[in-house]
C-alpha atoms as a PDB file:
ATOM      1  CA  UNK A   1      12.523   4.629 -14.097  1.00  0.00           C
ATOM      2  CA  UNK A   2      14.567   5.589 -11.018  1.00  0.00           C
ATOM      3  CA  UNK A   3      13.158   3.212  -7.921  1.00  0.00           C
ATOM      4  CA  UNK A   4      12.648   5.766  -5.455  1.00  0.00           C
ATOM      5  CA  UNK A   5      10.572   8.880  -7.681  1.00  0.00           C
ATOM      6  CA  UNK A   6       8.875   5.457  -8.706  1.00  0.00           C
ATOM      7  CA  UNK A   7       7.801   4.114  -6.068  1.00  0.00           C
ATOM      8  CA  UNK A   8       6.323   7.364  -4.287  1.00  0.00           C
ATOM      9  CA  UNK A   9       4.249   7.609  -7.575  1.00  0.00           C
ATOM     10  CA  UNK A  10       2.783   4.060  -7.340  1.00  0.00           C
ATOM     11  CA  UNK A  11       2.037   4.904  -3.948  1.00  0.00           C
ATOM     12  CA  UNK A  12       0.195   8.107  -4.667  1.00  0.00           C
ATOM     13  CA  UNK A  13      -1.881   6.356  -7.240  1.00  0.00           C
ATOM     14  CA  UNK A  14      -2.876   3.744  -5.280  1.00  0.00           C
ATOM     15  CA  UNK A  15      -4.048   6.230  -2.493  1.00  0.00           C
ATOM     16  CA  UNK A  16      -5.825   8.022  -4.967  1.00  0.00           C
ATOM     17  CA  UNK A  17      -7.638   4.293  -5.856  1.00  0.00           C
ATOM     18  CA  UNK A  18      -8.627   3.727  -2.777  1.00  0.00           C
ATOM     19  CA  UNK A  19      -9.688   6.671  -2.188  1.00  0.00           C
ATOM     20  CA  UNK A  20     -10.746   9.204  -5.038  1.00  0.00           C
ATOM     21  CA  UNK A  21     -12.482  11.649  -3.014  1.00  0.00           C
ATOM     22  CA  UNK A  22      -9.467  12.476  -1.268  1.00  0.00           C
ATOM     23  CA  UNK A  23      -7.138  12.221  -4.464  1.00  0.00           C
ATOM     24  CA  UNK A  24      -6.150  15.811  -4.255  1.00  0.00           C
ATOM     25  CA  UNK A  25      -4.406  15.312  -0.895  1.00  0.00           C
ATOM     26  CA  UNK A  26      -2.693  11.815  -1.702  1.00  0.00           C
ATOM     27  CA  UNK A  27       0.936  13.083  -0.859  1.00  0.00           C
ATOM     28  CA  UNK A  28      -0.326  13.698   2.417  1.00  0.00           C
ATOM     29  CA  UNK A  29      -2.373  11.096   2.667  1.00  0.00           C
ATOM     30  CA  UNK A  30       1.049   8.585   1.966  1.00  0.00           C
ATOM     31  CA  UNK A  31       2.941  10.668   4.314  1.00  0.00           C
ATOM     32  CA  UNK A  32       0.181  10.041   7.473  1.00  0.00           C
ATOM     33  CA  UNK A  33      -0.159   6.175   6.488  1.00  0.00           C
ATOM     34  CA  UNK A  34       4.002   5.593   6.435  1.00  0.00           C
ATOM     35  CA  UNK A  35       3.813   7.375  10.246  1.00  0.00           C
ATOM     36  CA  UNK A  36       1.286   5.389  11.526  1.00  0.00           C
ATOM     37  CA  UNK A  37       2.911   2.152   9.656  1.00  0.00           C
ATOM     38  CA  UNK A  38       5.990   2.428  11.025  1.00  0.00           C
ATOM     39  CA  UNK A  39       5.337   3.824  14.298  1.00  0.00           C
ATOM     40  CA  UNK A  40       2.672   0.993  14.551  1.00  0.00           C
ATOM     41  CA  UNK A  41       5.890  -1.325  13.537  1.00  0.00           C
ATOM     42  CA  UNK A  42       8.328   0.137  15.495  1.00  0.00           C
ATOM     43  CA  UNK A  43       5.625  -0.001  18.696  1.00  0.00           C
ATOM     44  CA  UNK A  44       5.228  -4.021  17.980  1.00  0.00           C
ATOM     45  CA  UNK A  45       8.726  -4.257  18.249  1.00  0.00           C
ATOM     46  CA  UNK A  46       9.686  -5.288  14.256  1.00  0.00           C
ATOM     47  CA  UNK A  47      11.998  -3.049  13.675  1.00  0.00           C
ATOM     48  CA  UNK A  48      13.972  -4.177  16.663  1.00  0.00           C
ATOM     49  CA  UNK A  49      13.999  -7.671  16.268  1.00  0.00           C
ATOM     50  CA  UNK A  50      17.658  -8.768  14.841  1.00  0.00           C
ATOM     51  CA  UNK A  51      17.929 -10.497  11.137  1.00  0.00           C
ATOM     52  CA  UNK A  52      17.375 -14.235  10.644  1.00  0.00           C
ATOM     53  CA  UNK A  53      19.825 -14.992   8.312  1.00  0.00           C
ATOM     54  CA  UNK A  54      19.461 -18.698   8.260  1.00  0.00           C
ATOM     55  CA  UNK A  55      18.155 -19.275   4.518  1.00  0.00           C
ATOM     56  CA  UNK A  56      17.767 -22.640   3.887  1.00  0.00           C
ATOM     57  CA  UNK A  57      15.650 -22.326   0.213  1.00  0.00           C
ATOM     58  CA  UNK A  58      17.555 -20.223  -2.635  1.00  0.00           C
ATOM     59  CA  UNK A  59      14.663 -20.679  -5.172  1.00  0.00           C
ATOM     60  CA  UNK A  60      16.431 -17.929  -7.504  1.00  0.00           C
ATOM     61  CA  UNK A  61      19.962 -18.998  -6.945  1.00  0.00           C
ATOM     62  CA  UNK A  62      22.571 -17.859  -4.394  1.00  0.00           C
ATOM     63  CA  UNK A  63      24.319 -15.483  -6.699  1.00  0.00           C
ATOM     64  CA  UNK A  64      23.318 -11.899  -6.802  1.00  0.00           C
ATOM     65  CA  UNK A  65      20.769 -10.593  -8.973  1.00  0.00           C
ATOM     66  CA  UNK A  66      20.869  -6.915 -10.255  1.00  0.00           C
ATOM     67  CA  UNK A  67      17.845  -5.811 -11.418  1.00  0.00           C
ATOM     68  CA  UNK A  68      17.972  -4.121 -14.678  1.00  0.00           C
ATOM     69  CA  UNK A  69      14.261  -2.726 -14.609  1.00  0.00           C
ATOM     70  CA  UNK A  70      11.324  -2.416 -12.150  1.00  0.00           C
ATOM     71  CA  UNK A  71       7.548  -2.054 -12.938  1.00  0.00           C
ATOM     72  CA  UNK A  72       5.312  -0.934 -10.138  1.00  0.00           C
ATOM     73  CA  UNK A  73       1.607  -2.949 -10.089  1.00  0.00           C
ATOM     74  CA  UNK A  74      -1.152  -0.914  -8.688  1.00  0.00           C
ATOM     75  CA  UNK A  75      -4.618  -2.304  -8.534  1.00  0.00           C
ATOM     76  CA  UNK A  76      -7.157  -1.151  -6.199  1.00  0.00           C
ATOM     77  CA  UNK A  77      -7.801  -3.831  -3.001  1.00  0.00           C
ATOM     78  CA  UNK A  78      -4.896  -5.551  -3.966  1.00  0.00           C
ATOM     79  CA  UNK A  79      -1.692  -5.990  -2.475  1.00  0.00           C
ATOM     80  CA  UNK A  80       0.955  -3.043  -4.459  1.00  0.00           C
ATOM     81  CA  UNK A  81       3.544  -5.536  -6.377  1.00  0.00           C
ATOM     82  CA  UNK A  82       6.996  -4.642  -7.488  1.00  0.00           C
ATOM     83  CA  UNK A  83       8.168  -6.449 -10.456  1.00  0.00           C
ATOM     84  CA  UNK A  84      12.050  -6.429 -11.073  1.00  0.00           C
ATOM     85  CA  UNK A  85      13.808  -7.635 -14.517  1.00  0.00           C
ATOM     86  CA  UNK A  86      17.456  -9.348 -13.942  1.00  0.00           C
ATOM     87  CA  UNK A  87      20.110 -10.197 -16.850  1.00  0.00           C
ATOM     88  CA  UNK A  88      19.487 -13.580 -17.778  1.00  0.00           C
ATOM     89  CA  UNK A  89      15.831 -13.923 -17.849  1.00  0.00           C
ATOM     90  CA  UNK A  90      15.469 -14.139 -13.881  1.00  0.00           C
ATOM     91  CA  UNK A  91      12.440 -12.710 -12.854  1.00  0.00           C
ATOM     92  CA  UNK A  92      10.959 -11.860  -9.469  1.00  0.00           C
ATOM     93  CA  UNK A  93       8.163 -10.070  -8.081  1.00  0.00           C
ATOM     94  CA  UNK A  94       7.850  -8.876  -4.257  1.00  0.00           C
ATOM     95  CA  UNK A  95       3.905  -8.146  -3.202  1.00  0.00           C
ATOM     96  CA  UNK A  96       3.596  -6.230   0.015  1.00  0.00           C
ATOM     97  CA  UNK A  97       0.073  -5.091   2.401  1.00  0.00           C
ATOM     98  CA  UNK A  98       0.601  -1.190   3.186  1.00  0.00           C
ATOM     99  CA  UNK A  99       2.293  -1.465   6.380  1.00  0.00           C
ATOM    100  CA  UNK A 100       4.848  -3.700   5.112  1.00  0.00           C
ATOM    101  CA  UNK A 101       5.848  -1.498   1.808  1.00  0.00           C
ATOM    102  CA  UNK A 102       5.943   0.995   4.475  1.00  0.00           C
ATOM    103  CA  UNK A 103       8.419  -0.874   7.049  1.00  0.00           C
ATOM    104  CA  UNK A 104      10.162  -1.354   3.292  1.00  0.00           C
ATOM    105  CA  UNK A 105      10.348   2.664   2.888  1.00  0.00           C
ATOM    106  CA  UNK A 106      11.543   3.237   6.045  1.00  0.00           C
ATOM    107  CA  UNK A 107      14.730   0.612   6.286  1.00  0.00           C
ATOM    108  CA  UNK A 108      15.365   2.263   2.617  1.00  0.00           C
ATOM    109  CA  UNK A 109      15.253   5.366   3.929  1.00  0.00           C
ATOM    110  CA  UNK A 110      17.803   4.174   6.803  1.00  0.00           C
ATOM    111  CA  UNK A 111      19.854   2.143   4.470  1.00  0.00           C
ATOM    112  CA  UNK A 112      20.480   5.253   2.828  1.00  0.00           C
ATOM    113  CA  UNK A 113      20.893   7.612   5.356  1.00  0.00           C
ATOM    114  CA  UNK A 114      23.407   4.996   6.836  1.00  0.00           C
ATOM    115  CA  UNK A 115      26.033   4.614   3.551  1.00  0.00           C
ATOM    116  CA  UNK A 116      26.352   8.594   3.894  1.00  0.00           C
ATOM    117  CA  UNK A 117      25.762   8.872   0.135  1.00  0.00           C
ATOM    118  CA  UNK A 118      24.891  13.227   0.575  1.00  0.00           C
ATOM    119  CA  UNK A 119      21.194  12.695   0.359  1.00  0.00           C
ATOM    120  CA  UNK A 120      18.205  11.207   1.869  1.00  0.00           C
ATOM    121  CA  UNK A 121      15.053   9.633   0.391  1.00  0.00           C
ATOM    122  CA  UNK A 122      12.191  12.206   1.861  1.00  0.00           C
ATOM    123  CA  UNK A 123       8.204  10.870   2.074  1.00  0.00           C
ATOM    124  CA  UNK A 124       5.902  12.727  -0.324  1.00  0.00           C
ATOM    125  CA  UNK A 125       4.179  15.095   1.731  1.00  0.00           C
ATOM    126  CA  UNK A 126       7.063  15.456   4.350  1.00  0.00           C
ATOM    127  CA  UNK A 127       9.035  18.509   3.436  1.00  0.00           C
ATOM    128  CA  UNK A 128       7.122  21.639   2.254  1.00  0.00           C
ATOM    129  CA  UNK A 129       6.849  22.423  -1.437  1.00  0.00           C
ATOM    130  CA  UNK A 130       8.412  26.006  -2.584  1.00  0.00           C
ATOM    131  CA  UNK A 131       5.760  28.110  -4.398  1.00  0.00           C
ATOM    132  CA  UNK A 132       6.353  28.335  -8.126  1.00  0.00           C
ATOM    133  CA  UNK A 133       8.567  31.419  -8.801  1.00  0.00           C
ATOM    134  CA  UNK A 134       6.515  34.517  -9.229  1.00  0.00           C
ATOM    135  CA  UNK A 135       3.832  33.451  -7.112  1.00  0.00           C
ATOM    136  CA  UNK A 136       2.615  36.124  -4.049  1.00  0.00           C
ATOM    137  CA  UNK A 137       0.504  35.081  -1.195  1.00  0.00           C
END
């Protein structure tokens, strides 16, 4: 599963968990709670605040991990969990509250945006969808 496709779907679902009456607008619905996370983050001053690199617990090891898989967890009132698989039977899971898997989104999106790769990671919900060909208003 690519991470990014991936992780807009988890997303979607669990909107449309927590709330099914609205499941037919859950793109938008994603899109309007990563504004107001990360405007809300950006406001409180987190995004500004420099890195704290001074680690002093490596409970995984200081070597770099790749992950070889990741499983999205989506359960309804519970915190969405990312699962990653790494050679060598190291394990690790991340849980994250909504703003913070937005603040996550967002320095993705920047991280990506940054290393000039030719393409950006878009929000569902933030760029208009074409029509399916052969459609008329």
């Amino acid at each position: 599963m690519k991470f990014w496709p991936g992780l807009l779907e988890a997303m979607g679902k669990q909107v449309k968990m927590s709330k099914p009456s609205a499941a037919h607008a859950s793109s938008e619905l994603v899109q309007m709670e990563h504004e107001a996370s990360v405007a809300e983050m950006k406001d409180s001053g987190h995004f500004n605040a420099p890195l704290e690199d001074d680690v002093e617990s490596w409970p995984l090891g200081k070597e770099a991990m790749l992950p070889e898989n990741i499983q999205f967890h989506v359960h309804a009132k519970l915190p969405f969990r990312m699962e990653f698989t790494v050679a060598g039977g190291k394990n690790f899971e991340i849980a994250m509250g909504k703003r913070l898997l937005h603040g996550f989104c967002k320095l993705f999106q920047d991280a990506v945006e940054k290393a000039d790769w030719g393409f950006t990671l878009e929000m569902m919900g933030s760029a208009p969808e074409a029509p399916p060909a052969g459609m008329l208003n």
